[in-house]
Every structure is written in C-alpha cells, then in structure tokens.
N, C-alpha and C. Protein backbone atom coordinates (compact mmCIF):
# COMPACT_ATOMS: atom_id res chain seq x y z
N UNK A 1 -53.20 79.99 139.59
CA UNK A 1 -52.93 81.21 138.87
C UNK A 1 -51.92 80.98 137.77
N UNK A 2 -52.12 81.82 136.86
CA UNK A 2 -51.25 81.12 135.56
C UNK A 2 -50.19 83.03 135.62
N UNK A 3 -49.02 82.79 135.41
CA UNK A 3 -48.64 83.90 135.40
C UNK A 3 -47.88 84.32 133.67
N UNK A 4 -47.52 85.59 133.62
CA UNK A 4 -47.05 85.66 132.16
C UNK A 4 -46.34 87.16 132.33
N UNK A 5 -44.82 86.68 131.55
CA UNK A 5 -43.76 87.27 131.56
C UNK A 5 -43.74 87.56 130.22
N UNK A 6 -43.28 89.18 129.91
CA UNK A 6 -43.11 89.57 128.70
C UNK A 6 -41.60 89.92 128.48
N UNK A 7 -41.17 90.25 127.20
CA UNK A 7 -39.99 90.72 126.91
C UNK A 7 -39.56 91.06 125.36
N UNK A 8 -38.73 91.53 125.07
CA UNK A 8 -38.41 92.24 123.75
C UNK A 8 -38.80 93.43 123.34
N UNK A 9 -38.84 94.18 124.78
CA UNK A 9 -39.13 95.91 124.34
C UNK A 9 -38.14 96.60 123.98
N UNK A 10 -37.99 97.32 123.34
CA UNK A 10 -36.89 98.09 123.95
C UNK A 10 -37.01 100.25 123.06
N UNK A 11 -35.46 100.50 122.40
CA UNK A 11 -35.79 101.73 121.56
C UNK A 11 -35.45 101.63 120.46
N UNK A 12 -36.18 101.59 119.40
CA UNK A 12 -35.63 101.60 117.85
C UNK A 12 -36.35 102.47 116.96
N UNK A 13 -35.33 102.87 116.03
CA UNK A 13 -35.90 104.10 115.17
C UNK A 13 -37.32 103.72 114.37
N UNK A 14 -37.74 104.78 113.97
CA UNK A 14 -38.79 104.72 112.90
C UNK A 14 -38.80 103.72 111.96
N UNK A 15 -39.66 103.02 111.22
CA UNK A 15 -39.14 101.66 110.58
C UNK A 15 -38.65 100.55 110.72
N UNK A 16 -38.17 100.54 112.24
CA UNK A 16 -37.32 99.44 112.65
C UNK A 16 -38.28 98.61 112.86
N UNK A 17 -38.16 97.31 113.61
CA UNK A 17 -38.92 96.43 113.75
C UNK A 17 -38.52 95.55 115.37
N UNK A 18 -39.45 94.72 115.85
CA UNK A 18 -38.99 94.27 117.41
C UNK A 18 -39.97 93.08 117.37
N UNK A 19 -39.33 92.39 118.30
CA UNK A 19 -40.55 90.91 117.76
C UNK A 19 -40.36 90.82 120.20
N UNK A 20 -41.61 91.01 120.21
CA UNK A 20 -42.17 91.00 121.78
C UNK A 20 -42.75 89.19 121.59
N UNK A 21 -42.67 89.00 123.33
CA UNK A 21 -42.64 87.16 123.88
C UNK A 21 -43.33 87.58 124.97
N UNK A 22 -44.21 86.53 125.12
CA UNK A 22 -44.65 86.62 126.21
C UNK A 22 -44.87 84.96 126.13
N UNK A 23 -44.45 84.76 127.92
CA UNK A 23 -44.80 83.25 128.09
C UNK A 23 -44.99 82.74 129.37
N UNK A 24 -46.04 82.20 129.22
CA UNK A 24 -47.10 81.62 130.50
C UNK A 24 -46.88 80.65 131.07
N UNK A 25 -47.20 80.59 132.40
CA UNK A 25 -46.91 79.72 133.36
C UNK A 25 -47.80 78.18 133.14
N UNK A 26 -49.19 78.07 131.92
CA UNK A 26 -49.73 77.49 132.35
C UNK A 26 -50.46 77.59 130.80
N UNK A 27 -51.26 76.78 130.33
CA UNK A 27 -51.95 76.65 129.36
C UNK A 27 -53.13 77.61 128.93
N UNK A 28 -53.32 78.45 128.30
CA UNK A 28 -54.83 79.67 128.00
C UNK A 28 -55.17 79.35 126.79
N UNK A 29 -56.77 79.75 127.16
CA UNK A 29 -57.47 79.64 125.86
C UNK A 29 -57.59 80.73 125.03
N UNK A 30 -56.90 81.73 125.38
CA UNK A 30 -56.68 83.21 124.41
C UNK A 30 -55.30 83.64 124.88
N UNK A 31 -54.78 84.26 124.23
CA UNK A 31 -53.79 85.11 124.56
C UNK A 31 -53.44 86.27 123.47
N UNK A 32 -52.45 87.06 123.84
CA UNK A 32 -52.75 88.38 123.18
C UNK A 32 -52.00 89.48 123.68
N UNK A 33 -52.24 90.40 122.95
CA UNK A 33 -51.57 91.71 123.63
C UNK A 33 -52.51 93.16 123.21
N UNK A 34 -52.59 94.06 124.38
CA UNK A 34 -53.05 95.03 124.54
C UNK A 34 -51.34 96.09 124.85
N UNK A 35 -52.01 97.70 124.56
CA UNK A 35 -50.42 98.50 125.01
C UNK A 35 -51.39 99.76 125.33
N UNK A 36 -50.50 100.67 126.43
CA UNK A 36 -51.09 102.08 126.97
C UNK A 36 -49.92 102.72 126.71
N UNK A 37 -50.62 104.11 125.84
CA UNK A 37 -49.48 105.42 125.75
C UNK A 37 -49.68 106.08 127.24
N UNK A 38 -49.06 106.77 127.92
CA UNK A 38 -49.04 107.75 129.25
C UNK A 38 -50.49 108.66 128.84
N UNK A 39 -51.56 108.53 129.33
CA UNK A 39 -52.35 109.33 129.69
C UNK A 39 -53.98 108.57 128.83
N UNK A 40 -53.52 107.44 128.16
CA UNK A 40 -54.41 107.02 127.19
C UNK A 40 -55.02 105.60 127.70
N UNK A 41 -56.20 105.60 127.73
CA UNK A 41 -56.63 103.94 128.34
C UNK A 41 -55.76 102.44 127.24
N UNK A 42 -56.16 102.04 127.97
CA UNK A 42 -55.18 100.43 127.35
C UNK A 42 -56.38 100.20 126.63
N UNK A 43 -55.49 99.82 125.23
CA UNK A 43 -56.37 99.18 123.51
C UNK A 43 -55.96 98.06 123.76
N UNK A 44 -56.84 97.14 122.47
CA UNK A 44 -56.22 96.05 122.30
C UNK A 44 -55.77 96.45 120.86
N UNK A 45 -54.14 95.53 120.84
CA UNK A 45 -53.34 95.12 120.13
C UNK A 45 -53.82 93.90 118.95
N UNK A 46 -53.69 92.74 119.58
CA UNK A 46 -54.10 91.73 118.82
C UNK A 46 -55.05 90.51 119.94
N UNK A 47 -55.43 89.30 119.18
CA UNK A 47 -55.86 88.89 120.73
C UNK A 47 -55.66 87.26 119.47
N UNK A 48 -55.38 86.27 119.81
CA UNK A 48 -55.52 84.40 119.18
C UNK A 48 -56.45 84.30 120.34
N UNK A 49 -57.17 83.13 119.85
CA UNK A 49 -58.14 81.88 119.87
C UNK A 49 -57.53 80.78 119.76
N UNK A 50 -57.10 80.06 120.79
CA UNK A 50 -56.51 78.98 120.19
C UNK A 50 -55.42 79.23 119.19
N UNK A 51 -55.62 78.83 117.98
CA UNK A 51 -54.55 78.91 117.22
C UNK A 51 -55.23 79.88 115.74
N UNK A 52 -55.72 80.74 115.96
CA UNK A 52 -56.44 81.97 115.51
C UNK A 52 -56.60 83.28 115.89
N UNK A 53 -55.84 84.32 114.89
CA UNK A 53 -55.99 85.19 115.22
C UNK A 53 -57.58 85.73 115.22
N UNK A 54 -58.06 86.70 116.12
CA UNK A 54 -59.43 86.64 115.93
C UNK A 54 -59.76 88.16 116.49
N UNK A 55 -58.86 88.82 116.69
CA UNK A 55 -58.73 90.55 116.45
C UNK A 55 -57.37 91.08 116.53
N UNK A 56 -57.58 91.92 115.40
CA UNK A 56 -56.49 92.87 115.52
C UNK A 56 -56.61 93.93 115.16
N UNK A 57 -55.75 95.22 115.62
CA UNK A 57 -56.05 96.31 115.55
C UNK A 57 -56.13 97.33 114.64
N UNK A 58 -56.89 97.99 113.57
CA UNK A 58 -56.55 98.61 112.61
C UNK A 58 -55.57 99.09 112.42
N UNK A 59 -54.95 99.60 113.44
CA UNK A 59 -53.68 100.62 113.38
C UNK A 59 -52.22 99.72 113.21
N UNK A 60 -52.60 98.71 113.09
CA UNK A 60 -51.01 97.94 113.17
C UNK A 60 -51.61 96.58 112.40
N UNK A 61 -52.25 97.06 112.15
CA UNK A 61 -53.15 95.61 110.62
C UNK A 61 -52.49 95.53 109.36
N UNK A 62 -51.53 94.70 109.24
CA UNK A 62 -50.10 95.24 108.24
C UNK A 62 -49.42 95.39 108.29
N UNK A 63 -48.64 95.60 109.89
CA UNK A 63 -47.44 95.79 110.01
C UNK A 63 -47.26 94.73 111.27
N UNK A 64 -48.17 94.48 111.73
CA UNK A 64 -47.86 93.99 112.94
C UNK A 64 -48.74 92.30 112.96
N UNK A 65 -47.88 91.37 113.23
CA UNK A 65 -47.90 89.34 112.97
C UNK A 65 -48.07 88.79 115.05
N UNK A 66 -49.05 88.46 114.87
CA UNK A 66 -49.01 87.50 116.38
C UNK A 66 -48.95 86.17 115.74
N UNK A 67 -48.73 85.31 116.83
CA UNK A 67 -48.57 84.04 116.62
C UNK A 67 -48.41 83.55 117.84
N UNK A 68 -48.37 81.97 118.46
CA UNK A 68 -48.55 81.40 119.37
C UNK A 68 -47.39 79.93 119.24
N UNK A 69 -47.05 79.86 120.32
CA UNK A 69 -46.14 78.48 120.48
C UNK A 69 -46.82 77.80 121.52
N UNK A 70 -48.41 77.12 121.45
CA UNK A 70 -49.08 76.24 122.51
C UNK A 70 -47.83 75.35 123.05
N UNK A 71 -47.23 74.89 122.55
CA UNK A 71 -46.44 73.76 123.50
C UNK A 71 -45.42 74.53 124.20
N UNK A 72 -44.96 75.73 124.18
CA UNK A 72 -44.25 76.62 124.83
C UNK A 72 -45.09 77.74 125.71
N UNK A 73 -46.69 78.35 125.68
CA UNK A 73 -47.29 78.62 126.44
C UNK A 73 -46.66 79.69 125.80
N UNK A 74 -46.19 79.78 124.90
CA UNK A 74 -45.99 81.53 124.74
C UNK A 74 -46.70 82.20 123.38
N UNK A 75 -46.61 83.40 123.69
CA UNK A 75 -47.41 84.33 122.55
C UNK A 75 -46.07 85.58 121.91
N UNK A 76 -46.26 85.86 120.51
CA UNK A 76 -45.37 86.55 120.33
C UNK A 76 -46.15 87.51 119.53
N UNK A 77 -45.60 89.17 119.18
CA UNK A 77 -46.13 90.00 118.32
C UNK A 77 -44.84 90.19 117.71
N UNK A 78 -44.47 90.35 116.70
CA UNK A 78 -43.74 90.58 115.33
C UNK A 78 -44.38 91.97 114.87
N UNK A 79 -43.77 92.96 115.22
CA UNK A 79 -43.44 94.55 115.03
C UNK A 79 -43.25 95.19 114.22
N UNK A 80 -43.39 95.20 112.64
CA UNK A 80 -42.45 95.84 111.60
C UNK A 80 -43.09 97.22 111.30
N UNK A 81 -41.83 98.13 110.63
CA UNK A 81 -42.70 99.08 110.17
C UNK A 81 -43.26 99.88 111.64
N UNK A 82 -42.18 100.20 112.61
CA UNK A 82 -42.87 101.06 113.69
C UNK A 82 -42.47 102.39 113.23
N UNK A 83 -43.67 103.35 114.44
CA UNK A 83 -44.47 104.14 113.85
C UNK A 83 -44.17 105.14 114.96
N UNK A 84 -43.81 106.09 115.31
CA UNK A 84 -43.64 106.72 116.50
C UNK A 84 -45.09 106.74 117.63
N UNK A 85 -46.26 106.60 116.84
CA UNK A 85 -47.59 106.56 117.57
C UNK A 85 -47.89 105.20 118.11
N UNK A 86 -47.03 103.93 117.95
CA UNK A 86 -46.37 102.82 118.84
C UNK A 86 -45.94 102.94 120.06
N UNK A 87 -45.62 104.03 120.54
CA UNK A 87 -44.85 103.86 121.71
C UNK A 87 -45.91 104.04 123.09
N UNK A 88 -45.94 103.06 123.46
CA UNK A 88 -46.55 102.62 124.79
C UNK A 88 -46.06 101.09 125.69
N UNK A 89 -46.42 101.10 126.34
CA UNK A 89 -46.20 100.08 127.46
C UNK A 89 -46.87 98.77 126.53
N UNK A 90 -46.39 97.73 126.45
CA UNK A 90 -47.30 96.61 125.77
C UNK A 90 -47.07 95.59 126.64
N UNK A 91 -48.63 95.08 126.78
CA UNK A 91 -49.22 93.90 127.63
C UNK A 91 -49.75 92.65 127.54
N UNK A 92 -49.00 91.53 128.14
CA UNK A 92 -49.12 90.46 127.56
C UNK A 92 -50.59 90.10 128.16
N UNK A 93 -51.76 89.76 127.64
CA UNK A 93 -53.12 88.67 128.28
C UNK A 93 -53.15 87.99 127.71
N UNK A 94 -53.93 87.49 128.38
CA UNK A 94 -54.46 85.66 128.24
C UNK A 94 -55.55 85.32 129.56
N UNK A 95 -56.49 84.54 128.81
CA UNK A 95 -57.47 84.24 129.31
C UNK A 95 -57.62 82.69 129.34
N UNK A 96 -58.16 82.10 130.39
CA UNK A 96 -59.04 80.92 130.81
C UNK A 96 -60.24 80.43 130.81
N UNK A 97 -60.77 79.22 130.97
CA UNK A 97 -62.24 79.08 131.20
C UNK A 97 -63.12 79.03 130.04
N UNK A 98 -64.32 78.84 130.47
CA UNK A 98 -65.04 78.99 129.26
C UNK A 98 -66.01 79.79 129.86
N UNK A 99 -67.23 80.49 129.45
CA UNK A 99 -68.15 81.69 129.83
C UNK A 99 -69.08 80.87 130.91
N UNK A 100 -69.09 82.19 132.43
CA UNK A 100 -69.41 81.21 133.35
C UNK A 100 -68.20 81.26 134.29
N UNK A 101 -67.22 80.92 133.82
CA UNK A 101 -65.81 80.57 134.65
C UNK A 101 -64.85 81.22 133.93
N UNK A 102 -64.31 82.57 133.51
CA UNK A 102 -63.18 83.17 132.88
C UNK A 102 -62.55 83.51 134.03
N UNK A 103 -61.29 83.81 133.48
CA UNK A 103 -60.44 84.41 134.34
C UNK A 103 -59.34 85.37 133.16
N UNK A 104 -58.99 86.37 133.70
CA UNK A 104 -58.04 86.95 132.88
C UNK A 104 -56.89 87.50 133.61
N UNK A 105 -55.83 87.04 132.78
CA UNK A 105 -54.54 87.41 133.79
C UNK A 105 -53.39 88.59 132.41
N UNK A 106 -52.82 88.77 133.24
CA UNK A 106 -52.06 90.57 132.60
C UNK A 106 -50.63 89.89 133.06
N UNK A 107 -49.93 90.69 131.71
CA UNK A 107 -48.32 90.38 132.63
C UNK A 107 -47.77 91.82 132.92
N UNK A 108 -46.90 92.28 132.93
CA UNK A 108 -46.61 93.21 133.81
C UNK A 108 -45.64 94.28 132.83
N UNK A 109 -46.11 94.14 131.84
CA UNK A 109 -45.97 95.23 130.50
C UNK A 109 -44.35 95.30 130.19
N UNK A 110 -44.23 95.70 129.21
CA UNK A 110 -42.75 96.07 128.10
C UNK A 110 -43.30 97.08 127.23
N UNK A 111 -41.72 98.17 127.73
CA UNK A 111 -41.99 99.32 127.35
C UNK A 111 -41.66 99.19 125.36
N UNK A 112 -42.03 99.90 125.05
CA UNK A 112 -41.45 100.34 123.19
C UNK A 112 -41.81 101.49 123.18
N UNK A 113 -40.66 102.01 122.76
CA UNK A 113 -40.49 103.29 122.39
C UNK A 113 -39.83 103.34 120.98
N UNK A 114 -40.45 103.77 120.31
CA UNK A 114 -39.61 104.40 118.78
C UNK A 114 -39.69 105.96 118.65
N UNK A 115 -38.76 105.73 118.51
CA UNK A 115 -37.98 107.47 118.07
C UNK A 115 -36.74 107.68 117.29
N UNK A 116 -36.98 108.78 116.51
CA UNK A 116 -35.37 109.25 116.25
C UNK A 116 -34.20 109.71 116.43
C-alpha cells in the first residue's frame, strides 16, 4: 500500500495564495488532487502523468500550477488568486498499475478556506 500525506491548508483572504504537498510513501504513476465543498461530490482539481500535467480544472485553469518532485514522491498545487468558491477539503490521489491492475489511493484531505 502506498500511503499519502497532505499539508499546506489553511485560512487566507481573497487573493491570497497557498501552495498544498502531498507526499507518498511509494512511487505512482499519476498523482493529483481532487477537493469537496460540504454537501457537493468531490471534482477533480488537477491530475500529472508522469511528469505531465494532463487535466485540469476549468475553474482554477490560471490560477492554479501542479507540479511533481518524482524523486521526493511528492505532488504539489500552487494556489494563487483564491476565490471564496475554493473552499473545500482538498485531496491528495495517486494512482498505480497499468489498466488491468490499477489501484487508487486518497490521502486524508486539507482543509482551505478563503474568506474575509
């Protein structure tokens, strides 16, 4: 089992900016982040390929940078320009395998909240 720890949530005003980590126990062939507002199913955020971004979300397409440290197993989102319609729980994934044999593992969310 590959596990994954997130961090760098926290509360900052409108405009501010927050750069979220997430980092894995173990090597993935995707990683990424999805976030849930209270009452709203979980979106995806952004998602890398390897060393490619290969979705991201309209709503934060411009304000919002993923990137990956393979030799550190970690994934980061770079935040700018938040938006009060940001604020949800954000979730680190990452996936294994190739089709046939996936596996997908979740880390255990960081809150963001922006407000004034």
């Amino acid at each position: 089992q590959v596990r994954l720890v997130e961090s760098g949530g926290g509360l900052v005003q409108p405009g501010g900016s927050l750069r979220l980590s997430c980092r894995a126990s173990g090597s993935l062939r995707s990683m990424g982040w999805y976030r849930q507002a209270p009452g709203n199913e979980r979106e995806q955020v952004a998602i890398m390929l390897g060393g490619i971004t290969t979705n991201i979300a309209g709503s934060v397409k411009g304000r919002f940078t993923i990137s990956r440290d393979n030799a550190d197993n970690t994934v980061y989102l770079q935040m700018n320009n938040l938006k009060p319609e940001d604020t949800a729980v954000y979730y680190c994934y990452g996936q294994q395998g190739d089709f046939g044999n996936l596996r997908d593992y979740w880390g255990q969310g960081t809150q963001v909240t922006v407000s004034s």
